[in-house]
Protein backbone atom coordinates (compact mmCIF):
# COMPACT_ATOMS: atom_id res chain seq x y z
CA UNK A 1 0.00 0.00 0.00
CA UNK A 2 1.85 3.22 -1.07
CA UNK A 3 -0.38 6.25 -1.26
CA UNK A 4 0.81 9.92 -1.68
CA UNK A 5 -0.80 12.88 -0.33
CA UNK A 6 -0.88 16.81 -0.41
CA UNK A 7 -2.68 18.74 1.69
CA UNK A 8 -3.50 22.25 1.03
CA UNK A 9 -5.75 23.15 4.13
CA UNK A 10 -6.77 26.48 4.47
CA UNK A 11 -6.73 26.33 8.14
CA UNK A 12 -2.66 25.90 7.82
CA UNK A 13 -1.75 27.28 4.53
CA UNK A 14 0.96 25.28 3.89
CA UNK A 15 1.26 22.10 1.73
CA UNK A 16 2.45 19.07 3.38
CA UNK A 17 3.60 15.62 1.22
CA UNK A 18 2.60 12.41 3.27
CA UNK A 19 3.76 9.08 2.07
CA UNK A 20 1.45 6.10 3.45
CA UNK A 21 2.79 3.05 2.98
CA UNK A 22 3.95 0.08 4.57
CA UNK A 23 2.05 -2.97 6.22
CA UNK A 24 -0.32 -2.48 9.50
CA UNK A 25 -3.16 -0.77 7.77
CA UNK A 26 -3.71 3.16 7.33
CA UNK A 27 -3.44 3.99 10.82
CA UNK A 28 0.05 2.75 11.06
CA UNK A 29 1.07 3.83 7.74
CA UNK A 30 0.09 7.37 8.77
CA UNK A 31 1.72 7.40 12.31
CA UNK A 32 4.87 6.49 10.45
CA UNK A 33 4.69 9.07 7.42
CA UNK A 34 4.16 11.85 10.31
CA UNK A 35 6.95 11.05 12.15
CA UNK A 36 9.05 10.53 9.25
CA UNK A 37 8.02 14.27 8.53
CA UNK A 38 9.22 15.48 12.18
CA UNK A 39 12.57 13.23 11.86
CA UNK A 40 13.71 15.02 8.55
CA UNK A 41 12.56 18.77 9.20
CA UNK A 42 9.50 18.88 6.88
CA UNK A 43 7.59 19.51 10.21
CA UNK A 44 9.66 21.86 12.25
CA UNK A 45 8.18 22.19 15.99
CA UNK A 46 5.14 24.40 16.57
CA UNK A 47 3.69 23.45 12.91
CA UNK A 48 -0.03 23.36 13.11
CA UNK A 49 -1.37 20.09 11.77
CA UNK A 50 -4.71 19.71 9.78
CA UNK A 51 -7.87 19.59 12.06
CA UNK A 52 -8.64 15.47 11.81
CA UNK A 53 -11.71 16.04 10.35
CA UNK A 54 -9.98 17.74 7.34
CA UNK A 55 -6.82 15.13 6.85
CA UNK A 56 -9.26 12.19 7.06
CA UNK A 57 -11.40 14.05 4.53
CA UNK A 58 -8.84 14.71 2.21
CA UNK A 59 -6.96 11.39 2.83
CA UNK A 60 -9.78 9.59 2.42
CA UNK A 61 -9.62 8.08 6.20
CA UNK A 62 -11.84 7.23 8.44
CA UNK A 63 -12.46 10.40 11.04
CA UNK A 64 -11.51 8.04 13.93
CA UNK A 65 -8.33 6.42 12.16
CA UNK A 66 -6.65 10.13 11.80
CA UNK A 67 -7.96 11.30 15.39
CA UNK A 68 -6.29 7.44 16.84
CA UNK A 69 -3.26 8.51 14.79
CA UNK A 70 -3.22 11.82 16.11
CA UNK A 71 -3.35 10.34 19.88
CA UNK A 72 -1.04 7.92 19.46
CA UNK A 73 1.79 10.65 18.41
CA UNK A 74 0.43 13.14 21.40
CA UNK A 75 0.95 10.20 24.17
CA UNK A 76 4.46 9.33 22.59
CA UNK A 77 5.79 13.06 22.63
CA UNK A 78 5.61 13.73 18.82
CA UNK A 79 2.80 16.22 18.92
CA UNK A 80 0.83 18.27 21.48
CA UNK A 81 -3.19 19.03 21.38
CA UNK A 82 -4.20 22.08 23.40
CA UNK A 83 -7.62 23.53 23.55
CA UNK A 84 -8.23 26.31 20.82
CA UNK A 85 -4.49 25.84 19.54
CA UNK A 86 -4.68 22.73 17.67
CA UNK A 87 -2.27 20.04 17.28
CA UNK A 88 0.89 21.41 16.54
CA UNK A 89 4.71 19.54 16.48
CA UNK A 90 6.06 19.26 19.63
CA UNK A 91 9.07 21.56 20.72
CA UNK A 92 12.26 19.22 20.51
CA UNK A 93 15.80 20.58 21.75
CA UNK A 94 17.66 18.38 18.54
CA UNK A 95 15.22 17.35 16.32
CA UNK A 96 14.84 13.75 15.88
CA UNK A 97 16.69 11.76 12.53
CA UNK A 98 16.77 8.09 11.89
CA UNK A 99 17.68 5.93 14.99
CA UNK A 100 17.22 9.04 17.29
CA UNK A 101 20.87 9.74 17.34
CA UNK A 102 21.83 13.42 16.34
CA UNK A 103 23.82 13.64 12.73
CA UNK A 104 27.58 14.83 13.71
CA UNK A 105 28.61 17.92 12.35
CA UNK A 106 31.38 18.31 9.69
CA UNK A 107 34.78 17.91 11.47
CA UNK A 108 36.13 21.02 9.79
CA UNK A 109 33.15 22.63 8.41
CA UNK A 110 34.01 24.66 5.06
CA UNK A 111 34.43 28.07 5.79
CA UNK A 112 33.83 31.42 3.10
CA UNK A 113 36.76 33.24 2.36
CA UNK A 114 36.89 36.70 3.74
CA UNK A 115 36.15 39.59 0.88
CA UNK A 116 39.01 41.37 0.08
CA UNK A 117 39.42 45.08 1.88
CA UNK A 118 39.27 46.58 -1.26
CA UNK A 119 38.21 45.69 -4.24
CA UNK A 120 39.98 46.73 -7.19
CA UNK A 121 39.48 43.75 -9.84
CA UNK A 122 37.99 44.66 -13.11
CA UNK A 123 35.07 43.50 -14.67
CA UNK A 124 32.90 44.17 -11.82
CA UNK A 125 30.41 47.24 -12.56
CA UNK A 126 29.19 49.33 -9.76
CA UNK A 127 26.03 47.31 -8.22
CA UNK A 128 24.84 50.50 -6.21
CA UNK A 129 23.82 51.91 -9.27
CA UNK A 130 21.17 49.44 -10.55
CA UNK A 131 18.18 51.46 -11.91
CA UNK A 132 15.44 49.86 -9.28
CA UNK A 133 12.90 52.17 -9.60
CA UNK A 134 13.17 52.89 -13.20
CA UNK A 135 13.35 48.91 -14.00
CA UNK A 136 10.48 48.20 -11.61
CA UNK A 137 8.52 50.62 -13.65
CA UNK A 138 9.72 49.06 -16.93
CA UNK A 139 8.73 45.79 -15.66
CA UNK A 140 4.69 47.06 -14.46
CA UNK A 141 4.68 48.33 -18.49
CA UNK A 142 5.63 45.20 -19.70
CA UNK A 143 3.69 43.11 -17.77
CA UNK A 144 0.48 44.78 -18.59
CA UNK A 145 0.89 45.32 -22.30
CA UNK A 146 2.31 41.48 -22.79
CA UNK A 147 0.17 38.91 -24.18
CA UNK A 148 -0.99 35.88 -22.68
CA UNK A 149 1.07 33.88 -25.03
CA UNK A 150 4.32 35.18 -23.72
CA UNK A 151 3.74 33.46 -20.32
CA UNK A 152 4.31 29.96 -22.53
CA UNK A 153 7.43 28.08 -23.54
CA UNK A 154 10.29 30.62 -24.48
CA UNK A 155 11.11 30.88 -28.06
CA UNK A 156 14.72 30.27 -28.58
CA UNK A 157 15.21 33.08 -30.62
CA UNK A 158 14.01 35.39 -27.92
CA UNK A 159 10.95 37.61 -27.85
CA UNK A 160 10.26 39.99 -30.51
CA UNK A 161 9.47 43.22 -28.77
CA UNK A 162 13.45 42.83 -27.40
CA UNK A 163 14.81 41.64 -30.28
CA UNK A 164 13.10 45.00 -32.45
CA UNK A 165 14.33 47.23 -29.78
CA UNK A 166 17.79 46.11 -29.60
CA UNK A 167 18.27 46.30 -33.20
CA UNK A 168 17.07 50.05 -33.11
CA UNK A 169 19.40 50.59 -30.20
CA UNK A 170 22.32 48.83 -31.46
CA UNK A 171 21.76 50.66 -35.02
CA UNK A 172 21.71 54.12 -33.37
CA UNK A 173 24.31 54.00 -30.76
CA UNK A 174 26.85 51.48 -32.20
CA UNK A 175 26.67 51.49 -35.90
CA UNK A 176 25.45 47.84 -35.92
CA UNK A 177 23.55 47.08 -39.28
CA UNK A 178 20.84 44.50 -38.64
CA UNK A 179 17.39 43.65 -38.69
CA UNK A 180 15.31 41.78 -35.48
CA UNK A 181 15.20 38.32 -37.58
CA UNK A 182 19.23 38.28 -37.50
CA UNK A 183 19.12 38.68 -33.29
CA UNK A 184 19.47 36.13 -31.05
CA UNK A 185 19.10 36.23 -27.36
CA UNK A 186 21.50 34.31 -24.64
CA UNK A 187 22.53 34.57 -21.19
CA UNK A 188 25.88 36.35 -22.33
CA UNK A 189 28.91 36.38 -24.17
CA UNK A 190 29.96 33.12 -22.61
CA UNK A 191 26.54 31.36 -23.21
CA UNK A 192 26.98 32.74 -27.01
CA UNK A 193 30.36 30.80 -27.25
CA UNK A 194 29.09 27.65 -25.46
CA UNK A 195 26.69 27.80 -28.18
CA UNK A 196 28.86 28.84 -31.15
CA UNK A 197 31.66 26.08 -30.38
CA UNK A 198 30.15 23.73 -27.91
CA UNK A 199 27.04 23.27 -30.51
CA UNK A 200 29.41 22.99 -33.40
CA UNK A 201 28.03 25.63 -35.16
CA UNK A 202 31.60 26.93 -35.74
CA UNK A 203 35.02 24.88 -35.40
CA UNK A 204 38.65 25.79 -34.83
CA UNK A 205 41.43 27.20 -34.92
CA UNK A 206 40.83 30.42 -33.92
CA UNK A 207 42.35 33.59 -33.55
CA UNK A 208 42.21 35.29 -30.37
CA UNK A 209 44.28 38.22 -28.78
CA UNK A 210 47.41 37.67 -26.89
CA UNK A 211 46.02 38.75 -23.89
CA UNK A 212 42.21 38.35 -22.56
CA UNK A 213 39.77 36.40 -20.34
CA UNK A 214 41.33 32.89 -19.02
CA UNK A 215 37.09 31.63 -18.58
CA UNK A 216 36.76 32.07 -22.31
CA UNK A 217 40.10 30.05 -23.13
CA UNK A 218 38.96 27.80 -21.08
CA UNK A 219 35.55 27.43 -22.37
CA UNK A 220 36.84 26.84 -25.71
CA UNK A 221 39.62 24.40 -25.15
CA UNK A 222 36.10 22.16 -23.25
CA UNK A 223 34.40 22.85 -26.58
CA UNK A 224 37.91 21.14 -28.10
CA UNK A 225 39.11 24.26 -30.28
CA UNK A 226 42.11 25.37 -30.45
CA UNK A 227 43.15 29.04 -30.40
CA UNK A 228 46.12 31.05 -31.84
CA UNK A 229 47.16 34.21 -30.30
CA UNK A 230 47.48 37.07 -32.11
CA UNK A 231 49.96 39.92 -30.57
CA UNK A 232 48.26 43.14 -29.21
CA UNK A 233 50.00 46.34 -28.80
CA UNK A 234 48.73 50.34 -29.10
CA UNK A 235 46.65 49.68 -31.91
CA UNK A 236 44.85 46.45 -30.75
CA UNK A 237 45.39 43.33 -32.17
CA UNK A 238 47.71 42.76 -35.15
CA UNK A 239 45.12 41.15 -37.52
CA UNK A 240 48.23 40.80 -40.02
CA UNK A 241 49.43 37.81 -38.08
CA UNK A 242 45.96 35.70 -39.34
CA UNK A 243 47.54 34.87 -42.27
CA UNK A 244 49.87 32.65 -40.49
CA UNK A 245 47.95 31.34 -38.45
CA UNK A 246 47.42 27.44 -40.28
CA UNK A 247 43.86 26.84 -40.61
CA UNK A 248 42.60 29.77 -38.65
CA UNK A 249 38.83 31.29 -40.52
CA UNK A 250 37.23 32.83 -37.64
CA UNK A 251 39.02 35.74 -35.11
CA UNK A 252 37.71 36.67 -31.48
CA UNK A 253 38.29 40.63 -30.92
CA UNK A 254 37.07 43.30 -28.64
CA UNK A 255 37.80 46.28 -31.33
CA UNK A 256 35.96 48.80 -29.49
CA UNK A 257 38.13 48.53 -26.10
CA UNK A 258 41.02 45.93 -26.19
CA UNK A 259 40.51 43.57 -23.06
CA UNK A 260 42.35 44.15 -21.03
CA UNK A 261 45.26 46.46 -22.39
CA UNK A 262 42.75 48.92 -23.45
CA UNK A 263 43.57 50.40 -26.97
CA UNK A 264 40.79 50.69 -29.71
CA UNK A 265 41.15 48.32 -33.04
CA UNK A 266 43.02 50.89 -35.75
CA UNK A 267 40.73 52.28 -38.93
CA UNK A 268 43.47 49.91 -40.90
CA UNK A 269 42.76 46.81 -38.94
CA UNK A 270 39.42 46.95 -38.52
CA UNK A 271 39.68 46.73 -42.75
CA UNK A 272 42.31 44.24 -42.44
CA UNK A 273 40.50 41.90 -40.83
CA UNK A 274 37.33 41.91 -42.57
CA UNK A 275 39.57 41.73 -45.89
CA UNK A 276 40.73 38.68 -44.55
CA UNK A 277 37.65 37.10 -43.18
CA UNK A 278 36.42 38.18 -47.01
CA UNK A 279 39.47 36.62 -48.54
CA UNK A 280 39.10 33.24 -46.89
CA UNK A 281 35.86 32.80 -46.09
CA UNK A 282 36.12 33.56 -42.90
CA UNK A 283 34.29 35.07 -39.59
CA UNK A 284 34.89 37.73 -37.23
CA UNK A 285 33.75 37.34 -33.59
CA UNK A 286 33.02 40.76 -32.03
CA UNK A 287 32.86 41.42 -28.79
CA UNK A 288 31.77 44.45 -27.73
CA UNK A 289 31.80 44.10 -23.91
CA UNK A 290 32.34 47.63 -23.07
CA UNK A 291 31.40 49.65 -26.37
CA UNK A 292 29.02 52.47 -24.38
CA UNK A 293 31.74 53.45 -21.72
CA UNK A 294 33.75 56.05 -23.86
CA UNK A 295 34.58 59.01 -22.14
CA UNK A 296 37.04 61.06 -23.88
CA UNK A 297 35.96 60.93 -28.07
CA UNK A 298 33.05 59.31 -29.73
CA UNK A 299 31.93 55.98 -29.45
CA UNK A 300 34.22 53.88 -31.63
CA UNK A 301 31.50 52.05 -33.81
CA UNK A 302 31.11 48.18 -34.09
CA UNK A 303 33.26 46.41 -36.85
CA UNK A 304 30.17 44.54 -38.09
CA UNK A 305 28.79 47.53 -39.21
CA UNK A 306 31.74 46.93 -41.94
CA UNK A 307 30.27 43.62 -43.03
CA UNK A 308 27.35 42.02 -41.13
CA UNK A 309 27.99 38.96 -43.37
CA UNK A 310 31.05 38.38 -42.11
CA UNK A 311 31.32 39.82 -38.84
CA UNK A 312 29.03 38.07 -35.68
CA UNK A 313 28.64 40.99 -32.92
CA UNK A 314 28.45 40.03 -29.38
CA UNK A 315 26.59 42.03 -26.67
CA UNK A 316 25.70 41.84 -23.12
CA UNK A 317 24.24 44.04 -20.16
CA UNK A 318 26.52 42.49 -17.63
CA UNK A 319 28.48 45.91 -17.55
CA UNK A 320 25.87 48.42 -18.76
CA UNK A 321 22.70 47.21 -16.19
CA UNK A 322 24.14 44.36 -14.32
CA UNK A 323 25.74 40.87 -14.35
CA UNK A 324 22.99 39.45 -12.66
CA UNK A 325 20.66 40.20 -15.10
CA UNK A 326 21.96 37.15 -17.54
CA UNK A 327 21.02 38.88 -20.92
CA UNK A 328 23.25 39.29 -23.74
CA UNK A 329 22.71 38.76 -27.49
CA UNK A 330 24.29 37.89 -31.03
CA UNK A 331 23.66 39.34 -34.24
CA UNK A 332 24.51 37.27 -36.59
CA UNK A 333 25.31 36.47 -40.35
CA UNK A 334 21.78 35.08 -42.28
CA UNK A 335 23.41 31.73 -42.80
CA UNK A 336 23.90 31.55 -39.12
CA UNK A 337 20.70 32.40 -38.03
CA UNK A 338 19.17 28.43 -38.33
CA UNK A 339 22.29 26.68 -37.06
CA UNK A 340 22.76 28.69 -34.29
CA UNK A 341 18.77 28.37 -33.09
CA UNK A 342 19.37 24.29 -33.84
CA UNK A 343 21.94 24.54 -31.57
CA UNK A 344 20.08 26.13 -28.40
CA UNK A 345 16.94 23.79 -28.89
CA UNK A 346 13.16 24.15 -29.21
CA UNK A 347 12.60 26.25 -25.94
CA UNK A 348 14.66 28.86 -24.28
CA UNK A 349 16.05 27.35 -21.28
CA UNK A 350 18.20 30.38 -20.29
CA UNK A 351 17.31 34.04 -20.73
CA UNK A 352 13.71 34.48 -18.85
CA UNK A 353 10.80 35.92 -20.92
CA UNK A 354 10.11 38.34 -18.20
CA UNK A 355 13.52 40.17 -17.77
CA UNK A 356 13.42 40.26 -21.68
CA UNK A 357 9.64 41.97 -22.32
CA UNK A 358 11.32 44.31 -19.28
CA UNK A 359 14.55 45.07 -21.03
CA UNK A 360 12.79 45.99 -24.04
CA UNK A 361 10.40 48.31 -22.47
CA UNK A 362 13.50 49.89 -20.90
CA UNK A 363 15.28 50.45 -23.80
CA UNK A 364 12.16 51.56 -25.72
CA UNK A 365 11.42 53.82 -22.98
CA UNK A 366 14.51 55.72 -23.18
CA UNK A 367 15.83 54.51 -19.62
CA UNK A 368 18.39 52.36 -20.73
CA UNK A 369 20.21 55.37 -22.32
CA UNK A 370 19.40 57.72 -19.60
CA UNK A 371 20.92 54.91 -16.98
CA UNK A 372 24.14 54.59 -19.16
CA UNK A 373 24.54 58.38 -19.93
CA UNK A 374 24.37 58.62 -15.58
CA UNK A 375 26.79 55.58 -15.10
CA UNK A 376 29.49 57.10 -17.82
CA UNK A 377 29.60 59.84 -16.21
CA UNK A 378 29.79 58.43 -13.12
CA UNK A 379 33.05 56.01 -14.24
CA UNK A 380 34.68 58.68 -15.70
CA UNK A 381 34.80 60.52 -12.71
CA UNK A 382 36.00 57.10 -11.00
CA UNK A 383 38.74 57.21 -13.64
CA UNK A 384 39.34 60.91 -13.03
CA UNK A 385 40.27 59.73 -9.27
CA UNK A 386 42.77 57.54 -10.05
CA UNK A 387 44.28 58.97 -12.67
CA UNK A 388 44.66 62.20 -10.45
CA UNK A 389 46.14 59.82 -7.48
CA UNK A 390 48.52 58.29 -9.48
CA UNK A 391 50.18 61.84 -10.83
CA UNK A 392 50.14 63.26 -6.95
CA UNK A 393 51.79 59.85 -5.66
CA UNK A 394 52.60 57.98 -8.01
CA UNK A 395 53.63 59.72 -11.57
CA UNK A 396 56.03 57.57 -12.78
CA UNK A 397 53.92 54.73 -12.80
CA UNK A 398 51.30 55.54 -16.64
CA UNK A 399 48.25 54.36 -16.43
CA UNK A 400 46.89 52.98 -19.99
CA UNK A 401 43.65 51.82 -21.69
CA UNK A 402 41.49 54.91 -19.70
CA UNK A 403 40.03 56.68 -22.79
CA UNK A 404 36.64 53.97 -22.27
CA UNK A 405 35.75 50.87 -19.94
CA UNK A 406 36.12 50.16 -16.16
CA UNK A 407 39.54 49.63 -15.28
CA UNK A 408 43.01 50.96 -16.22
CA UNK A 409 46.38 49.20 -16.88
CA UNK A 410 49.07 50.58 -14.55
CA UNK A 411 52.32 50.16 -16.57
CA UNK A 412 54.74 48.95 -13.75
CA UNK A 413 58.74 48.47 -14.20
CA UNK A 414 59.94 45.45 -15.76
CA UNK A 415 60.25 42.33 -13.13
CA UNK A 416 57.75 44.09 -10.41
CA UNK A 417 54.72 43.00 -11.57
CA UNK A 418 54.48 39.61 -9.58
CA UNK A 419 55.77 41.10 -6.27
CA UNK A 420 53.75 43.83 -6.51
CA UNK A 421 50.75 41.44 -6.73
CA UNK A 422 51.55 39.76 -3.94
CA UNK A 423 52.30 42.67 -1.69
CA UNK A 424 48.68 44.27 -2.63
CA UNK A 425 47.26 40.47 -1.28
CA UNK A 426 48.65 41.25 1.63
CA UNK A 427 47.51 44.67 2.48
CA UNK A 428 43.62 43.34 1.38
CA UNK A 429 44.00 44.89 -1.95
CA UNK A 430 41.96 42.85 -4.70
CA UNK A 431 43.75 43.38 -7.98
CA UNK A 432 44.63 41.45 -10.91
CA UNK A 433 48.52 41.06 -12.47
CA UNK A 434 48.47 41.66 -16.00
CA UNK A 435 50.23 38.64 -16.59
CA UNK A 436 47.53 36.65 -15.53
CA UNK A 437 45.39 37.42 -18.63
CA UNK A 438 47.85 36.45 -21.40
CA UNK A 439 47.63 33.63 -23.38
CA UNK A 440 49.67 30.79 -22.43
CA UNK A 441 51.75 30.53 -25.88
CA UNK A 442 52.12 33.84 -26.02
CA UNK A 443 55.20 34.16 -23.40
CA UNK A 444 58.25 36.00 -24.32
CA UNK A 445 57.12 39.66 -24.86
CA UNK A 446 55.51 42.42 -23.41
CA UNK A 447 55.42 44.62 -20.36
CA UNK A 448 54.36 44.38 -16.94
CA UNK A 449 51.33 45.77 -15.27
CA UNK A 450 48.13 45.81 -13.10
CA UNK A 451 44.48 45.53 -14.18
CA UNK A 452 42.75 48.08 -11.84
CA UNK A 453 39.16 47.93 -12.09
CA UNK A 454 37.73 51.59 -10.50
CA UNK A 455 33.79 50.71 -11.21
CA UNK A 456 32.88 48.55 -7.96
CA UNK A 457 34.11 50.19 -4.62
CA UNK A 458 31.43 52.24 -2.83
CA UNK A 459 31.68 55.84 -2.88
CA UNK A 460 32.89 55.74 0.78
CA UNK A 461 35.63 53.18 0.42
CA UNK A 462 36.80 54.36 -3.06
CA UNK A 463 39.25 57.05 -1.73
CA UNK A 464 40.70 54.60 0.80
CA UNK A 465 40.97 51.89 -1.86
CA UNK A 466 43.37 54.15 -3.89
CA UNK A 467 45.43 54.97 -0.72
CA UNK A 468 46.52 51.54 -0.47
CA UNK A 469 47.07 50.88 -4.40
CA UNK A 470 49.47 53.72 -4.01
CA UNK A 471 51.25 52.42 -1.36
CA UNK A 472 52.04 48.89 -3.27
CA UNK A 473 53.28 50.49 -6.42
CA UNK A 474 57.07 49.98 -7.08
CA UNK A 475 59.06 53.01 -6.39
CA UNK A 476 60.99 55.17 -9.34
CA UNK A 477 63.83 52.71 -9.12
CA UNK A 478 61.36 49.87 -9.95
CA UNK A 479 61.45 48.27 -6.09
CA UNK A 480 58.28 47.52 -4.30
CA UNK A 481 57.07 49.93 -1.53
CA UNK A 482 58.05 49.58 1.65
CA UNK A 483 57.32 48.08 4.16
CA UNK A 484 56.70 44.90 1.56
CA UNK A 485 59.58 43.25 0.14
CA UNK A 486 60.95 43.87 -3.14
CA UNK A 487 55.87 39.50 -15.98
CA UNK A 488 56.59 39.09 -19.19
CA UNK A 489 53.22 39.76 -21.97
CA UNK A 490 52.47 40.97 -25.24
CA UNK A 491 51.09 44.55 -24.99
């Protein structure tokens, strides 16, 4: 006899599963299913139970089989019954598990580690500045003009009131040319490659630049491609160095905002490489991670504008809105449109419909630029900060990369890159060596630095954060700061 039960009383407003089974008739089975409840926490003391009347009802029991059940439990400590309250779960000091014998605890329970002091590592936008109030009104909007059919399965391509409005946003403020049937909504940049590579939609080798994300190496060494690395310097990547790359057709770039040295892609490269992606048959990966944070000349526009058959634009709001969010997109070549949606499946299983019909109300609405117009302004005068700290403490160390984005590359003697990593550890100093984004086979040139992000910090720890990056810089002669004791890339 195995029967399964939910009750939804109104007198308790909670649901509670039951299991009755086992030999002994129903009486038994139901002694044992509620104390099996109180043993594993699904009945934490004071709980009020069903009135009898209402279990046996909805259990299909005899009035005086739940009330005997009921009893039973009261006399053996399990429940209590008082006058007006109820029965309710009795108060236990350790509540009971299997054999009555308390579980042990861990002997050396895991414990978090201890956030940083100060935060200085890039990537990281400034969560303070989420637009609550003007996304909670974007979201009442969307909910009460969307149809009913938008609360059903997901359509992988993603919903068509955000895929229109990002193509009129990404036409206006980056240059993109596109149209909403060439959009195709993800979870992110990293979510687009997963799909791209891991659904073998495209295939290696690829060109990448000598110095960027480790998580996206990564993701595409899983996905089993390999990738080249192409040497980056003042004018981004050298797109020249594709031609020697053996078998190479498709190139990942950020041209807007070189991560993480900084420098835009050059007017000639950006036509180099789609002359090359032309000339072979080739693809061009954008990613344009950063493309609205340009504070001191106009927005660079997006290479795909160039040639949207040959160039596949990337685009997220994990630095614009927020990484929590989980919405990005892809615009991508025609012939790329039906592998790409094979690849993700019949039903979206990752970006919600909901933050979607909001995201398009908030671009429509004119938010979304408002919010970014706010937050550039706010990260340039982050920028402003540091800039002006390093020149009063600090002025032979050059910062780089600060025309756009959220972090700066402090240029830092050569051989002090690694101690100077380790001395800001110490003081509580969250920072990331510039070393530790180049590509492992591209050793054997470049300079040493730090990747300072200036985005995250509150306003109220921001000056004290740049006290102590000052005080781990290397000094003029290229030794670490006291009191700490006293890299190698391709920028």
């Amino acid at each position: 006899m195995t029967d399964s039960w939910v009750n939804t009383a109104e007198r308790i407003g909670r649901d509670l599963h039951l299991e009755l089974s086992g030999t002994g008739g129903r009486r038994a089975a139901l002694i044992r299913a509620l104390r099996g409840a109180v043993r594993e926490g699904r009945l934490a003391a004071g709980t009020r139970l069903p009135p009898y009347r209402s279990l046996a009802a909805d259990l299909g029991l005899a009035r005086n089989t739940v009330a005997g059940a009921y009893a039973e439990l009261v006399a053996e400590g399990w429940l209590t019954a008082r006058q007006g309250s109820g029965t309710r779960v009795a108060d236990r000091a350790v509540p009971l598990r299997t054999g009555g014998v308390p579980k042990k605890p861990a002997a050396h329970p895991a414990r978090p580690a201890a956030p940083p002091a100060h935060n200085l590592r890039q990537g990281l936008p400034d969560a303070a500045s989420f637009p609550r109030a003007d996304w909670l009104a974007a979201a009442r909007r969307a909910l009460n003009a969307a149809p009913h059919e938008a609360f059903g399965p997901g359509d992988p391509q993603g919903r068509t009131e955000l895929r229109q409005a990002l193509a009129a946003y990404l036409t206006r403020v980056r240059g993109v040319r596109t149209a909403p049937e060439r959009i195709v909504v993800c979870s992110g940049v990293a979510h687009a490659m997963r799909l791209l590579f891991g659904g073998g939609v495209l295939r290696g080798p690829l060109g990448v630049e000598a110095y960027g994300l480790g998580f996206h190496r990564s993701l595409l060494a899983a996905a089993g491609v390999r990738t080249v690395p192409l040497t980056v310097d003042q004018d981004g990547a050298r797109v020249g160095e594709l031609a020697s790359a053996p078998g190479a057709r498709a190139a990942l770039l950020t041209p807007a905002h070189q991560f993480p040295t900084g420098g835009p892609l050059s007017a000639p490269r950006r036509t180099a490489v789609v002359d090359w992606a032309r000339a072979h048959d080739g693809l061009l990966l954008e990613d344009d991670y950063d493309g609205e944070f340009r504070y001191d000349r106009k927005p660079v526009g997006a290479v795909q504008g160039l040639d949207p058959e040959r160039v596949l634009y990337l685009g997220s709001v994990s630095k614009s809105l927020s990484p929590a969010m989980r919405l990005g997109w892809m615009v991508l070549p025609e012939h790329l449109v039906g592998p790409v949606l094979a690849a993700k499946g019949e039903r979206e299983g990752w970006a919600g419909v909901l933050d979607q019909l909001t995201l398009a109300e908030f671009i429509d609405s004119g938010y979304y630029d408002r919010h970014v117009r706010r937050t550039r302004q706010r990260y340039r005068s982050r920028r402003d900060q540091l800039v002006a700290a390093l020149v009063a403490r600090a002025p032979h160390i050059a910062p780089t990369g600060v025309a756009a984005g959220l972090h700066a590359v402090l240029r830092l003697p050569p051989g002090t890159e690694r101690a100077t990593a380790e001395a800001a550890a110490r003081r509580g100093l969250a920072v990331d060596a510039l070393a530790d984004f180049r590509h492992p086979d591209a050793a054997g040139c470049g300079a040493d630095g730090l990747v300072v992000g200036y985005a995250a910090p509150p306003d109220h720890a921001y000056g004290a954060a740049l006290d102590a990056l000052c005080r781990i810089l290397p000094e003029p002669g290229g030794a670490v700061a006291p009191p700490q004791p006293g890299g190698d890339g391709c920028a």
